[in-house]
Protein backbone atom coordinates (compact mmCIF):
# COMPACT_ATOMS: atom_id res chain seq x y z
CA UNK A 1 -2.19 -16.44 -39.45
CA UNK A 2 -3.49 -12.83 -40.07
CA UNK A 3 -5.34 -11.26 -36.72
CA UNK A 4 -8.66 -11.26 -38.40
CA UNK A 5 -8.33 -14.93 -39.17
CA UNK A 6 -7.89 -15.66 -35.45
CA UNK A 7 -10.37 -13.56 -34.16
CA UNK A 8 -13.04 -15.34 -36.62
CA UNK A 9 -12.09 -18.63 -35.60
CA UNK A 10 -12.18 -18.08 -32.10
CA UNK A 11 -15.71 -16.57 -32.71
CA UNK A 12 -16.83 -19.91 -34.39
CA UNK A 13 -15.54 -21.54 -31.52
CA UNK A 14 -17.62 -19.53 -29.01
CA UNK A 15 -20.63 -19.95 -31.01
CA UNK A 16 -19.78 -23.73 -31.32
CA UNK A 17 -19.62 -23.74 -27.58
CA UNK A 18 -22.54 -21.84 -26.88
CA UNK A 19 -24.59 -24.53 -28.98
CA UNK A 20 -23.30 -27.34 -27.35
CA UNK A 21 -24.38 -25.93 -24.36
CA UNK A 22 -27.79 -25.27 -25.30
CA UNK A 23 -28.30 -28.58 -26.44
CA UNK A 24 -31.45 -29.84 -24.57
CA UNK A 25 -30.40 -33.04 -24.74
CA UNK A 26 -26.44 -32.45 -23.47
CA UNK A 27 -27.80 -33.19 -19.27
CA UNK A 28 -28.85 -36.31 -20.52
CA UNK A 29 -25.40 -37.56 -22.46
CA UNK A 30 -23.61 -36.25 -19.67
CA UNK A 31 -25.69 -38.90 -16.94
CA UNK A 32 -24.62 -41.35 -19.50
CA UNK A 33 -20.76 -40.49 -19.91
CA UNK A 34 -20.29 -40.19 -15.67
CA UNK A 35 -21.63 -43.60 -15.79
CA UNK A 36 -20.19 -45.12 -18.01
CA UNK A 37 -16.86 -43.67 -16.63
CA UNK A 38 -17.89 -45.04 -13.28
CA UNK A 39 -17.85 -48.42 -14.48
CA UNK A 40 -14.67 -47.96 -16.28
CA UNK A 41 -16.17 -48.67 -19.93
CA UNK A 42 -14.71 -46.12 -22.54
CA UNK A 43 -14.22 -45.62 -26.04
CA UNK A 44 -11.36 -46.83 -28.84
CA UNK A 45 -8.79 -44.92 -26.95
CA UNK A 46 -9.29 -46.53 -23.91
CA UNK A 47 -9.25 -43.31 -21.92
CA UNK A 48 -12.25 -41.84 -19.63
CA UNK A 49 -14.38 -40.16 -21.42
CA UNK A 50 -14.59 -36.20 -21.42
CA UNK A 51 -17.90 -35.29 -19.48
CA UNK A 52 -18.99 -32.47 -22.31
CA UNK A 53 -22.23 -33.45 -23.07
CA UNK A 54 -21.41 -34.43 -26.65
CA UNK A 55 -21.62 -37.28 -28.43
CA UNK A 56 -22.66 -38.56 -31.93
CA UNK A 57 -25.62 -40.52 -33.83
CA UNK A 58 -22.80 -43.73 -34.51
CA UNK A 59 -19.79 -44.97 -33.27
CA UNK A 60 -17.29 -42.05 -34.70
CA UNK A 61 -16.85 -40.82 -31.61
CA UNK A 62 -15.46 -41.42 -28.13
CA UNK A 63 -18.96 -41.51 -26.24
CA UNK A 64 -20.91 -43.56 -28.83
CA UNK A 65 -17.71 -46.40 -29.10
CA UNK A 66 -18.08 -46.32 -25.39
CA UNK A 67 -22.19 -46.71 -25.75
CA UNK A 68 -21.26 -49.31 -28.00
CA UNK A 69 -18.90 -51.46 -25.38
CA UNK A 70 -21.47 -51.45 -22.73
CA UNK A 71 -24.05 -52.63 -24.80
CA UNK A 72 -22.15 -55.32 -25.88
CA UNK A 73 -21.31 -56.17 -22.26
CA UNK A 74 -24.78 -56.15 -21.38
CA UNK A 75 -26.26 -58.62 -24.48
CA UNK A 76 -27.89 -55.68 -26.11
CA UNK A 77 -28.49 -56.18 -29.93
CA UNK A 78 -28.20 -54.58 -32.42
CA UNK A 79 -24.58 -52.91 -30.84
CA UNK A 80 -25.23 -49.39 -32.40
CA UNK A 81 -23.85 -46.84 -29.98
CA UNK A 82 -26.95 -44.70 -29.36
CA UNK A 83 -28.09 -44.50 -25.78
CA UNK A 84 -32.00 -45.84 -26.73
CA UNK A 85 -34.97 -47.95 -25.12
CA UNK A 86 -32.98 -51.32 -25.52
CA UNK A 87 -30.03 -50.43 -23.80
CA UNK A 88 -32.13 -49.26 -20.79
CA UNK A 89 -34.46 -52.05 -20.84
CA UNK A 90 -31.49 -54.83 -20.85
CA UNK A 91 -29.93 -52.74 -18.14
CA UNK A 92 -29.46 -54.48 -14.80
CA UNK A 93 -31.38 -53.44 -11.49
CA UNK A 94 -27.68 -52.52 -10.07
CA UNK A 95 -26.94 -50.63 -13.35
CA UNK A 96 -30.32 -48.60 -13.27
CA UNK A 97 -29.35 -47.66 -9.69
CA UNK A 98 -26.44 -46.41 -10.64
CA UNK A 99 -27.33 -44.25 -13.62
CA UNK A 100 -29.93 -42.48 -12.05
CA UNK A 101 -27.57 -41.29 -9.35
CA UNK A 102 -25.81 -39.14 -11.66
CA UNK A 103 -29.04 -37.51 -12.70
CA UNK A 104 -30.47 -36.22 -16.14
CA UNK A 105 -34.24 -37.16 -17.66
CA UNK A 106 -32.59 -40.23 -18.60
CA UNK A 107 -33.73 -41.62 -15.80
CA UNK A 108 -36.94 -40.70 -15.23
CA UNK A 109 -37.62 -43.08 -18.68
CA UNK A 110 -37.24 -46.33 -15.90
């Protein structure tokens, strides 16, 4: 791979970064993936999630499959992977407690 090929794609990469990391809503995933890792619920892989503040709109990734199983532990339907209103409301008091000590606007919503 020529030089300039390199350099370009670790630019993307740093820009790729940089957006992540401006995400507005990335504090807010990452209360939800320390949680869930707290209570041991993760993805397809079975392995704890990374805490990156990234996730996706589905289940396609790692964070949503593992928004997905905890829903479905907790009776929440539909199952659709994305952290919403249901999924906090069917929460339990113990659960609740728990999320909001990791911190994030998530759970100022309660």
């Amino acid at each position: 791979m020529s030089r300039l090929k390199k350099l370009k794609i670790q630019a993307i990469e740093e820009a790729n970064r940089k957006v992540l990391n401006e995400d507005p809503d990335r504090d807010g995933i990452i209360q939800i993936q320390k949680f869930l890792n707290e209570k041991g619920i993760t993805g397809d892989n079975g392995e704890e999630l990374d805490i990156d503040g990234a996730t996706c709109n589905d289940m396609s990734c790692q964070t949503g499959q593992a928004i997905a199983n905890y829903q479905s532990s907790i009776g929440v339907y539909p199952v659709d992977g994305v952290w919403g209103e249901n999924t906090m409301n069917t929460m339990s008091a113990e659960d609740k407690e728990s999320f909001k000590s990791f911190g994030g606007w998530f759970d100022r919503l309660f």
